[in-house]
C-alpha atoms as a PDB file:
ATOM      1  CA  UNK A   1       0.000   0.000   0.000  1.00  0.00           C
ATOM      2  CA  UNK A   2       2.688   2.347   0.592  1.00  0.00           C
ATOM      3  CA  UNK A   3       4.919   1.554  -2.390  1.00  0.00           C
ATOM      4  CA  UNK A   4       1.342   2.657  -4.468  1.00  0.00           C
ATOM      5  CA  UNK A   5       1.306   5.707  -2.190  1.00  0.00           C
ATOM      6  CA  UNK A   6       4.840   6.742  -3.674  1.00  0.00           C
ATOM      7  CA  UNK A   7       4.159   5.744  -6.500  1.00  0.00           C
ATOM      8  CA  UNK A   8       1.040   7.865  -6.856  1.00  0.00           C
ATOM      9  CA  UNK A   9       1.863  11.086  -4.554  1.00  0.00           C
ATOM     10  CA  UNK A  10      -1.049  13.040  -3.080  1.00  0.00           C
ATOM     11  CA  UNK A  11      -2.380  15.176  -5.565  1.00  0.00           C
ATOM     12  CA  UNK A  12      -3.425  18.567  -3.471  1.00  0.00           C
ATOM     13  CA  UNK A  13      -5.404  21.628  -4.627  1.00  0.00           C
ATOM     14  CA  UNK A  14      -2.167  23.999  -5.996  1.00  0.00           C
ATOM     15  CA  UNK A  15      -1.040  20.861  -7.954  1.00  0.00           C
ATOM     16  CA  UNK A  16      -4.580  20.849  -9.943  1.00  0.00           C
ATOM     17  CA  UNK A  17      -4.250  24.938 -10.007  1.00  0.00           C
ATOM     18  CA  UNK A  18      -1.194  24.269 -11.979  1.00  0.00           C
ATOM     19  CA  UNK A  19      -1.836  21.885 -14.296  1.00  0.00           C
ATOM     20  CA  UNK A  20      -5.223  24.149 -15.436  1.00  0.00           C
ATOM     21  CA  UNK A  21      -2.579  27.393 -15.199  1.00  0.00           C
ATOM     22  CA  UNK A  22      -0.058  25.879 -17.828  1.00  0.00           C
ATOM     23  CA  UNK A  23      -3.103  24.284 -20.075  1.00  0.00           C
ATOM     24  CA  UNK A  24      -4.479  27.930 -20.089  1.00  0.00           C
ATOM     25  CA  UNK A  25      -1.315  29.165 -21.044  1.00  0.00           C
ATOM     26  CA  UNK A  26      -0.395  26.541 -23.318  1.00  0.00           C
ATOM     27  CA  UNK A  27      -4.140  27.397 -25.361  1.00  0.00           C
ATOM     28  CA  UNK A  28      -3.336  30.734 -25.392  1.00  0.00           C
ATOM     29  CA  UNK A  29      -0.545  30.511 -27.317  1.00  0.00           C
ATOM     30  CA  UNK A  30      -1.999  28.045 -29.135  1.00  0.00           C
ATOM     31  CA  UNK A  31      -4.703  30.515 -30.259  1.00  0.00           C
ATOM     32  CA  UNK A  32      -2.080  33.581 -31.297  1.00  0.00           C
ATOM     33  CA  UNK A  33       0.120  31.228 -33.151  1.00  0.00           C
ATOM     34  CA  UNK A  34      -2.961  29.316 -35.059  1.00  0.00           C
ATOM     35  CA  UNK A  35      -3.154  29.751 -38.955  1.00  0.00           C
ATOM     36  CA  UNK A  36       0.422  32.039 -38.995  1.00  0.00           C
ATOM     37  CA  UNK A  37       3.727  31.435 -40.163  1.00  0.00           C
ATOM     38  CA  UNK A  38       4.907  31.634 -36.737  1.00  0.00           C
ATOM     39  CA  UNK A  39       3.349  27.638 -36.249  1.00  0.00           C
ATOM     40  CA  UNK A  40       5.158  26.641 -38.946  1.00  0.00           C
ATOM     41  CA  UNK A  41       8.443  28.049 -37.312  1.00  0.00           C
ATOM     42  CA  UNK A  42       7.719  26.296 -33.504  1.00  0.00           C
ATOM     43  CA  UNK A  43       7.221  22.929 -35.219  1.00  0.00           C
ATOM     44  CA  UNK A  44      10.822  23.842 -36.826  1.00  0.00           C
ATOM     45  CA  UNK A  45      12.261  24.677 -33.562  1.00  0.00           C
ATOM     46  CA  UNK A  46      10.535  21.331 -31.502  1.00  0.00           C
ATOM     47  CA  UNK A  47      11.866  19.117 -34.368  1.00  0.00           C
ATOM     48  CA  UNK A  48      15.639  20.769 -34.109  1.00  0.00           C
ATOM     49  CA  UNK A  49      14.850  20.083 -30.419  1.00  0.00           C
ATOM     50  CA  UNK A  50      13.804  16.403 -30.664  1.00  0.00           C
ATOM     51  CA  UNK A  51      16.947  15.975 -33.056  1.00  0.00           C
ATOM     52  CA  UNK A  52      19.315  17.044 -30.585  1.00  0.00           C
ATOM     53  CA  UNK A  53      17.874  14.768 -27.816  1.00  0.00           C
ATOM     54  CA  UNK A  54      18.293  11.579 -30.242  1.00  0.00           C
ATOM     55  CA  UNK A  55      21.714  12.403 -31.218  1.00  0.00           C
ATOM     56  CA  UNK A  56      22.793  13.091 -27.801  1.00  0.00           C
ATOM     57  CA  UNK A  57      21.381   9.528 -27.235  1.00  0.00           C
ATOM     58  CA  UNK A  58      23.118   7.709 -30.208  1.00  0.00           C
ATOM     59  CA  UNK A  59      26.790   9.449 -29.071  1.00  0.00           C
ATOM     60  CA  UNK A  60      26.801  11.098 -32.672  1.00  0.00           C
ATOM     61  CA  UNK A  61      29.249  13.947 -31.826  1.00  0.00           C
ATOM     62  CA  UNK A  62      29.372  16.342 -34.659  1.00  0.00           C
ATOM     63  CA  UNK A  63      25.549  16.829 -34.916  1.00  0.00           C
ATOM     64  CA  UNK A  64      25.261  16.930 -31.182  1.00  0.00           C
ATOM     65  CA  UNK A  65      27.688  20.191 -31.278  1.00  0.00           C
ATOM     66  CA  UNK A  66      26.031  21.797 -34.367  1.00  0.00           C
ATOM     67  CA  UNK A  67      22.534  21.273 -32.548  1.00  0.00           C
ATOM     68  CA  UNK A  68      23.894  21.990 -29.253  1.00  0.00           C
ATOM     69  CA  UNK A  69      24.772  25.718 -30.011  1.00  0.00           C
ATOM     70  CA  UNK A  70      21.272  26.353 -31.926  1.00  0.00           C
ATOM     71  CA  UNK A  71      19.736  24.368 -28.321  1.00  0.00           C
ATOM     72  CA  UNK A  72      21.765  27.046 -26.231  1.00  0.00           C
ATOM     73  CA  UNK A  73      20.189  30.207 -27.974  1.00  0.00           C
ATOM     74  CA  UNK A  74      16.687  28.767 -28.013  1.00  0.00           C
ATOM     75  CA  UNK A  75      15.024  30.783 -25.382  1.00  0.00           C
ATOM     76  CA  UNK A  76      16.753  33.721 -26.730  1.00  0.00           C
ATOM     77  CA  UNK A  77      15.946  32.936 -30.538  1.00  0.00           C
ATOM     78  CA  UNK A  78      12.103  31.829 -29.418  1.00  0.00           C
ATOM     79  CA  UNK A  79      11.867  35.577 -28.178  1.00  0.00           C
ATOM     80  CA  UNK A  80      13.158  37.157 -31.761  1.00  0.00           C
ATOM     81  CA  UNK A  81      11.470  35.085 -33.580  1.00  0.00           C
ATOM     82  CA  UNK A  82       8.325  35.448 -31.940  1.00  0.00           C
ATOM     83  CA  UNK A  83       8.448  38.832 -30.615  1.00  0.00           C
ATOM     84  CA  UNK A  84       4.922  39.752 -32.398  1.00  0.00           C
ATOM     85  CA  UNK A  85       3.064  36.859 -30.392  1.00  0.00           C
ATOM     86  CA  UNK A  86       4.910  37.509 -27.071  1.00  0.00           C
ATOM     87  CA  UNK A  87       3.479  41.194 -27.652  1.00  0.00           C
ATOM     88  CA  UNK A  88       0.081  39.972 -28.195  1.00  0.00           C
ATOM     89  CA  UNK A  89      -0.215  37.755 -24.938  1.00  0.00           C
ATOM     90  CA  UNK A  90       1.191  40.026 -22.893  1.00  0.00           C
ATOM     91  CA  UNK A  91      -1.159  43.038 -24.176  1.00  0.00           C
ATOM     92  CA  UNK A  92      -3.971  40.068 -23.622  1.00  0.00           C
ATOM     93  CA  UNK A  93      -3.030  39.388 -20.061  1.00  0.00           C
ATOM     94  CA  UNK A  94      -3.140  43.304 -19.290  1.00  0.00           C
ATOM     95  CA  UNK A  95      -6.343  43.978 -21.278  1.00  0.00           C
ATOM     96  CA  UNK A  96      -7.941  40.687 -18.763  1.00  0.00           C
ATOM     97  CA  UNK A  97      -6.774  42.222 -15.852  1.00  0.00           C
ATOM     98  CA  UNK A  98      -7.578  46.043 -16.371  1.00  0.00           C
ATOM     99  CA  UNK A  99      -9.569  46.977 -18.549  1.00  0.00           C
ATOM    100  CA  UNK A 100     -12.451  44.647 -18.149  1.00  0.00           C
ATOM    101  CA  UNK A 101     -12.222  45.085 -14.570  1.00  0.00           C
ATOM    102  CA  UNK A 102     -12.138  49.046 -14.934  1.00  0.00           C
ATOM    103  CA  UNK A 103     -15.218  48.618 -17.582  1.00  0.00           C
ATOM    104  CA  UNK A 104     -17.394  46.707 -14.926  1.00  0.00           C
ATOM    105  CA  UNK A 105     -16.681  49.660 -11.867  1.00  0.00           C
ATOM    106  CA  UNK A 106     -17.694  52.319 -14.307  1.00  0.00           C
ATOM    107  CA  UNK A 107     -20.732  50.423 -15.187  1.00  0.00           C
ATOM    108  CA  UNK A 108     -21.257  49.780 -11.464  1.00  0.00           C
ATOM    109  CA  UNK A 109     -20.852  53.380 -10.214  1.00  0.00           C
ATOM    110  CA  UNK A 110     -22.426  55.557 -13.399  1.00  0.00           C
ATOM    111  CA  UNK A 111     -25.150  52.890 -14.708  1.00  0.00           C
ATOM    112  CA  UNK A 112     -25.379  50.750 -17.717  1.00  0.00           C
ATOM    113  CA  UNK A 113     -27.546  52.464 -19.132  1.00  0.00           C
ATOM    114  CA  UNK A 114     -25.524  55.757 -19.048  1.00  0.00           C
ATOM    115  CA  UNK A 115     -22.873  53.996 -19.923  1.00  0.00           C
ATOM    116  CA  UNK A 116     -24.479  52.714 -23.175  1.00  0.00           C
ATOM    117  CA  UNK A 117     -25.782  56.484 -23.913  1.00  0.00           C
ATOM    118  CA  UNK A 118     -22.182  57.936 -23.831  1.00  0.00           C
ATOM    119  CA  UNK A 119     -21.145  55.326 -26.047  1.00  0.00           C
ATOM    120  CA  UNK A 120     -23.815  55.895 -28.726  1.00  0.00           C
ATOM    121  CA  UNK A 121     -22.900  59.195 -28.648  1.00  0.00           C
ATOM    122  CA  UNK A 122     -19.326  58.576 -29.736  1.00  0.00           C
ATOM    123  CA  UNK A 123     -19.789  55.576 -32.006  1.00  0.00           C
ATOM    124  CA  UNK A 124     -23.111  57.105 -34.421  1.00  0.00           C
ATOM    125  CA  UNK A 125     -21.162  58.888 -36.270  1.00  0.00           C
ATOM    126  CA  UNK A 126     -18.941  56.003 -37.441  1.00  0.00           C
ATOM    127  CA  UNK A 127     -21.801  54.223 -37.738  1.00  0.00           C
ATOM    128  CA  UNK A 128     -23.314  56.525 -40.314  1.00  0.00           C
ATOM    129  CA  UNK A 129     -19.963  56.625 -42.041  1.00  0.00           C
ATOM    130  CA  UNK A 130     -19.976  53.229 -42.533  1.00  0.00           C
ATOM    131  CA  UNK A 131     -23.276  52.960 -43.864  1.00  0.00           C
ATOM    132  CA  UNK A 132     -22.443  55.754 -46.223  1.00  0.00           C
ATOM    133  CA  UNK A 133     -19.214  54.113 -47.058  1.00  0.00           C
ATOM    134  CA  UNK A 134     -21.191  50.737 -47.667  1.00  0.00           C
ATOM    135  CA  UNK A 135     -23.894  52.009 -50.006  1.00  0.00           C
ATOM    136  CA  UNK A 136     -21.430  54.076 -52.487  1.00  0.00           C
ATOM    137  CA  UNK A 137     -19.047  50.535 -51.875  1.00  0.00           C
ATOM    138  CA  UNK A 138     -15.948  52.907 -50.815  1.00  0.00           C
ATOM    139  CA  UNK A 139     -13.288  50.904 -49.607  1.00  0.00           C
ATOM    140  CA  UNK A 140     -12.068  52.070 -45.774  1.00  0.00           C
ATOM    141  CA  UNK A 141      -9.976  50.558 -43.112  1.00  0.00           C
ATOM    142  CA  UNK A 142     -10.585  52.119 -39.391  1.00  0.00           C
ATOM    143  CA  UNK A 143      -8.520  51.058 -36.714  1.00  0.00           C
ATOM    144  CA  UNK A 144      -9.751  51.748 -33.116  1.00  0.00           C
ATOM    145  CA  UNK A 145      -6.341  51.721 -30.508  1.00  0.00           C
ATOM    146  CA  UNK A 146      -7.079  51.413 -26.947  1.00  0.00           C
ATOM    147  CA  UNK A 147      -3.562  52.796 -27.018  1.00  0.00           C
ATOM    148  CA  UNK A 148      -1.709  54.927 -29.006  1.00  0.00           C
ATOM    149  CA  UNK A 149       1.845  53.957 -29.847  1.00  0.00           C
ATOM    150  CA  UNK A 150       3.329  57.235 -31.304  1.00  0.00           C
ATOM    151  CA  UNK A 151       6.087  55.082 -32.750  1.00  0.00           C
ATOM    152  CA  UNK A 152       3.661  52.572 -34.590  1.00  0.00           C
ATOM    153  CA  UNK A 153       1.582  55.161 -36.117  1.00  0.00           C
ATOM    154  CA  UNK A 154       2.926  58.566 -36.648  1.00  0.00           C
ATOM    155  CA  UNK A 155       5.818  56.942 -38.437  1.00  0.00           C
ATOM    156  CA  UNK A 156       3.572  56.175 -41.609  1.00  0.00           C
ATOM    157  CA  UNK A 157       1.040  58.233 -41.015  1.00  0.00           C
ATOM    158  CA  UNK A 158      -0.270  61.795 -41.254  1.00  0.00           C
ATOM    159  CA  UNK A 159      -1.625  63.305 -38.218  1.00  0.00           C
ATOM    160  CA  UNK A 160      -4.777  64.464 -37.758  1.00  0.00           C
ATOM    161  CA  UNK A 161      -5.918  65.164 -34.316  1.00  0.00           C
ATOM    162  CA  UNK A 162      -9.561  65.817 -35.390  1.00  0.00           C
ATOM    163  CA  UNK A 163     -13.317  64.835 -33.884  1.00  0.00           C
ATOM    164  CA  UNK A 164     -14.745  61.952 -34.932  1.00  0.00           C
ATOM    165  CA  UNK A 165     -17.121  62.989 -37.615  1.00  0.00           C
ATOM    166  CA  UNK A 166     -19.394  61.249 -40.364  1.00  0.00           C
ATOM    167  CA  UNK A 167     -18.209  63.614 -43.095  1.00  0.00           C
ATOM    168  CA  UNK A 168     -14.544  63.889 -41.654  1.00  0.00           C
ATOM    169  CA  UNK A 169     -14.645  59.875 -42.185  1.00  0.00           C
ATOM    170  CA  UNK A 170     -16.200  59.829 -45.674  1.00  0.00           C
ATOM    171  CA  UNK A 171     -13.835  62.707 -47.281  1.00  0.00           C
ATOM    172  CA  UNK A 172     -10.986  60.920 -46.469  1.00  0.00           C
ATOM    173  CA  UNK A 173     -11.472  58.191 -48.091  1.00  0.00           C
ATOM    174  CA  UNK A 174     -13.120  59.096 -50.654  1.00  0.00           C
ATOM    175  CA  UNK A 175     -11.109  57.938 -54.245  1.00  0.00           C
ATOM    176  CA  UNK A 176      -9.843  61.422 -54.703  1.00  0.00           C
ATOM    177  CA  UNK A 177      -8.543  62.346 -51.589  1.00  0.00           C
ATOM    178  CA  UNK A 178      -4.710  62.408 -50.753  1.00  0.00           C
ATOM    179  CA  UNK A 179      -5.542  60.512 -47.667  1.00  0.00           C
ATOM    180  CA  UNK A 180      -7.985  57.426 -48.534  1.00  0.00           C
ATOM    181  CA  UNK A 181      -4.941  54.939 -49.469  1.00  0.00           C
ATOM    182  CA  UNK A 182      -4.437  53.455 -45.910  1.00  0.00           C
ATOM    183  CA  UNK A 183      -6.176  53.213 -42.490  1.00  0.00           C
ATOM    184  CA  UNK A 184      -7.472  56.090 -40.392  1.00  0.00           C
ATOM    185  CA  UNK A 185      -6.921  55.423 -36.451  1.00  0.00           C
ATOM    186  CA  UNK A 186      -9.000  56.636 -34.055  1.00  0.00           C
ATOM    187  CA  UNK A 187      -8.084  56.694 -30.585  1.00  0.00           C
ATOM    188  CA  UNK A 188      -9.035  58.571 -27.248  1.00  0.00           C
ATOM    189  CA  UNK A 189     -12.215  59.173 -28.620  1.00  0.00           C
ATOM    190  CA  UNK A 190     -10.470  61.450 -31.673  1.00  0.00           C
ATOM    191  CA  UNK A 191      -9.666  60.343 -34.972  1.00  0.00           C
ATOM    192  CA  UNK A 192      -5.561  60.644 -34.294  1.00  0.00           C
ATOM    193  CA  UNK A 193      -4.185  60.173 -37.413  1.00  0.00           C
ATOM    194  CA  UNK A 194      -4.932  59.347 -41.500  1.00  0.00           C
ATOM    195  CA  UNK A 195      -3.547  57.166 -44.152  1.00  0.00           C
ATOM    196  CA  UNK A 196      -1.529  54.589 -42.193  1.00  0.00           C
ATOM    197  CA  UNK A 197       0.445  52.162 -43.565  1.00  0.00           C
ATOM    198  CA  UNK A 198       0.228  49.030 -41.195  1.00  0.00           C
ATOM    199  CA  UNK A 199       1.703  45.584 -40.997  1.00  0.00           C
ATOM    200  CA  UNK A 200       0.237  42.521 -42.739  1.00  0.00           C
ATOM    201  CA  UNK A 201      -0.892  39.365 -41.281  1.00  0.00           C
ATOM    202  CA  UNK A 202       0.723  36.555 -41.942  1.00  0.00           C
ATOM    203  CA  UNK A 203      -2.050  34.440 -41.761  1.00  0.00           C
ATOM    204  CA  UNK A 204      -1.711  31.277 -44.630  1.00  0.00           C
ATOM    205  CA  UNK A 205      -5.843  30.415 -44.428  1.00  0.00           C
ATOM    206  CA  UNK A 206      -7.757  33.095 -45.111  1.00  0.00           C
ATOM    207  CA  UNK A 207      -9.907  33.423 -47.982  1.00  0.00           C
ATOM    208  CA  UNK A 208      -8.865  34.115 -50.988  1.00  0.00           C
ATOM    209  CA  UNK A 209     -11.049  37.310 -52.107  1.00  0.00           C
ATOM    210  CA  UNK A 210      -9.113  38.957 -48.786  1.00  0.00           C
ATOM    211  CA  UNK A 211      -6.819  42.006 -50.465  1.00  0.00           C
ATOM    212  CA  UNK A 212      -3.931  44.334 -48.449  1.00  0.00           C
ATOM    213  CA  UNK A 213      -6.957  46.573 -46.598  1.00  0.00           C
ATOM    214  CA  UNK A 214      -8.591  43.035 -44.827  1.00  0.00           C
ATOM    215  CA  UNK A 215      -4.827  41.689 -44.452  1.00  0.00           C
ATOM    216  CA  UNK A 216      -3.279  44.934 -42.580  1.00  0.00           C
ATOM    217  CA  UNK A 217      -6.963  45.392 -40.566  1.00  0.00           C
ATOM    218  CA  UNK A 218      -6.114  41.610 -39.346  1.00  0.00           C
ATOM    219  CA  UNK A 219      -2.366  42.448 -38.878  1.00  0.00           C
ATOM    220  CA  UNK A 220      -2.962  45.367 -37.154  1.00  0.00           C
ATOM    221  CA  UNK A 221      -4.834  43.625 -34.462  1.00  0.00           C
ATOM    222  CA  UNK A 222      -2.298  40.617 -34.307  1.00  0.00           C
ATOM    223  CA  UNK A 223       0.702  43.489 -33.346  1.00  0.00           C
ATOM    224  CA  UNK A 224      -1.094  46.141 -31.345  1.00  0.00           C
ATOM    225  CA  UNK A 225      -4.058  46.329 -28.759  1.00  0.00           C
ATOM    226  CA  UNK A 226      -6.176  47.188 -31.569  1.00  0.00           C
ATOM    227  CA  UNK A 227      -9.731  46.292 -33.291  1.00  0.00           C
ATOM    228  CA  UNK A 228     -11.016  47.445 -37.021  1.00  0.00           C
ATOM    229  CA  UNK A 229     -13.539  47.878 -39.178  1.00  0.00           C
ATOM    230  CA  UNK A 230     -13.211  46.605 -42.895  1.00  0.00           C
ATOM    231  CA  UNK A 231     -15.485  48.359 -46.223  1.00  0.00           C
ATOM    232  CA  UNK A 232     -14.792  45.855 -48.927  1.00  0.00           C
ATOM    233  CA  UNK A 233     -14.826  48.107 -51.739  1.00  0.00           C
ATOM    234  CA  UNK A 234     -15.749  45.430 -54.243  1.00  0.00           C
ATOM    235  CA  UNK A 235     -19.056  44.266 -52.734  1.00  0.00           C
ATOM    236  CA  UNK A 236     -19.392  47.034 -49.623  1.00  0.00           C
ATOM    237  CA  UNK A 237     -19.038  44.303 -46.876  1.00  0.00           C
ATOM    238  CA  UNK A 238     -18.438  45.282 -43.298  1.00  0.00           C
ATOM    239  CA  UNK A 239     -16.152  43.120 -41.153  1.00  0.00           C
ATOM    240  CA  UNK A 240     -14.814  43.628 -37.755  1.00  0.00           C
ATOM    241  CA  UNK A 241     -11.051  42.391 -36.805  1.00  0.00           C
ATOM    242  CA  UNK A 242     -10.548  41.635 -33.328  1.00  0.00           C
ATOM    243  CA  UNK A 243      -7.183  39.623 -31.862  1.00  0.00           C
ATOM    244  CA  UNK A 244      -6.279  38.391 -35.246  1.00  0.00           C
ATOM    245  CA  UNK A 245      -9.618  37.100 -36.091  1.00  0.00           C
ATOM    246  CA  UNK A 246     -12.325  38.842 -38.638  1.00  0.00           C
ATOM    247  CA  UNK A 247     -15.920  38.117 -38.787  1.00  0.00           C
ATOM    248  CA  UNK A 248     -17.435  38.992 -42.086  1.00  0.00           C
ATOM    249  CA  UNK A 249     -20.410  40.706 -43.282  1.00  0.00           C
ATOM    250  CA  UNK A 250     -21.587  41.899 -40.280  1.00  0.00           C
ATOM    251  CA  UNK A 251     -24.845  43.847 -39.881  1.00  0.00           C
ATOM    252  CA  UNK A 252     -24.994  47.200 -38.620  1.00  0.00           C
ATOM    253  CA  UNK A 253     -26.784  46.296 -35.318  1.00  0.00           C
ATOM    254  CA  UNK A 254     -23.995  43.655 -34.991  1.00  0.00           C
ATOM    255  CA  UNK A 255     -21.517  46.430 -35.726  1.00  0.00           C
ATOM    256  CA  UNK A 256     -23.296  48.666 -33.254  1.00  0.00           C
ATOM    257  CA  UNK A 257     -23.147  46.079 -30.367  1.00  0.00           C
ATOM    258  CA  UNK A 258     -19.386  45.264 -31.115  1.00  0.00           C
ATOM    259  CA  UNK A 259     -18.104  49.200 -31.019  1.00  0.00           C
ATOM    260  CA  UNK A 260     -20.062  49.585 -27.719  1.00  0.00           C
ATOM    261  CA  UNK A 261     -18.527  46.459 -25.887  1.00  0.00           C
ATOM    262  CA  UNK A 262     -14.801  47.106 -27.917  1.00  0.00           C
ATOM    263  CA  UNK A 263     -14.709  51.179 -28.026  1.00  0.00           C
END
């Protein structure tokens, strides 16, 4: 009975806390490397990995050294390599832990209700943009950043500093202005800057009608704390980019509902 008892040690409540802990982890990463390039590279570095362990074990010296040195870099090349994703779960950690929580004692103090009634406010005119933007089929790419990285943006973009407005949003991107080629962000509840040039997801399954404006609003919210709206300007679809993901064709009332809980 006691040799069982070692052999099977008492399993308390921290040691279940941590198993769930490292499968949540494990998922999460799972879920910000899924569809990229970056998979492709972590099954790269687990097979150099594996390699090294069997060639350790069959005493074959000369691969053991080669392997060895790229086995003594690894945590340091996993971090280079996959400096976007580390990015993204930290800023995912710090949204869970803040924001939400800061969300629910605003709600609690001020009402949900008033809550709701401020957001409308700020959100109706991008509402109306879009459905302008949707009925004349002009393409548009709005990025919402809960914050702004001077850095990221200003660096390809031209500032604007401006109120959100529904004819602000529909001259500039309109065909034949100087601006439309590239996103407008919007950002502490003013549209911050115009014509960005952002970074493009590296995604491998996404459908093939996707052009450069659905690719950078999904690659925008792969590298930065970030959501956007998509106008296909071929067909004058709205979808919404959120963590990487994009849910096409949304309605407006879906649109509505997403910008209140997001914005």
């Amino acid at each position: 009975m006691q040799s069982i008892q070692s052999l099977f040690p008492k399993i308390g409540f921290f040691s279940i806390l941590d198993v769930l802990l490292v499968a949540l982890i494990i998922y999460q990463l799972y879920n910000l490397i899924r569809g990229t390039i970056a998979a492709n590279i972590f099954i790269g570095f687990a097979v150099i990995f594996a390699l090294n362990f069997v060639v350790k074990a069959l005493d074959m010296k000369l691969l053991t050294i080669i392997l060895g040195k790229f086995v003594d870099v690894g945590i340091i090349a996993i971090i280079v390599v996959f400096q976007q994703e580390v990015r993204r779960f930290l800023l995912l950690v710090g949204k869970n832990a803040s924001l939400q929580r800061n969300k629910a004692w605003w709600q609690y103090f001020f009402g949900k209700s008033e809550v709701e009634k401020n957001n409308y406010a700020r959100i109706k005119p991008i509402i109306d943009a879009c459905k302008s933007l949707k009925q004349t089929r002009t393409g548009a790419l709005i990025v919402f950043a809960k914050y702004y990285d001077e850095q990221f943006y200003q660096n390809s973009c031209e500032v604007v500093e401006a109120k959100i407005s529904k004819r602000l949003l529909e001259s500039i991107f309109q065909k034949t202005s100087p601006l439309h080629d590239g996103a407008v962000v919007i950002s502490e509840n003013k549209i911050k800057s115009a014509s960005c040039i952002l970074p493009l997801t590296e995604k491998t399954d996404l459908p093939a009608q996707f052009g450069l404006r659905h690719r950078a609003g999904i690659g925008v919210t792969e590298a930065n704390e970030a959501t956007a709206i998509i106008v296909s300007e071929e067909t004058g679809e709205i979808s919404y980019a959120k963590q990487g993901r994009i849910k096409m064709n949304i309605s407006f009332a879906e649109l509505e509902k997403v910008l209140n809980k997001d914005f």
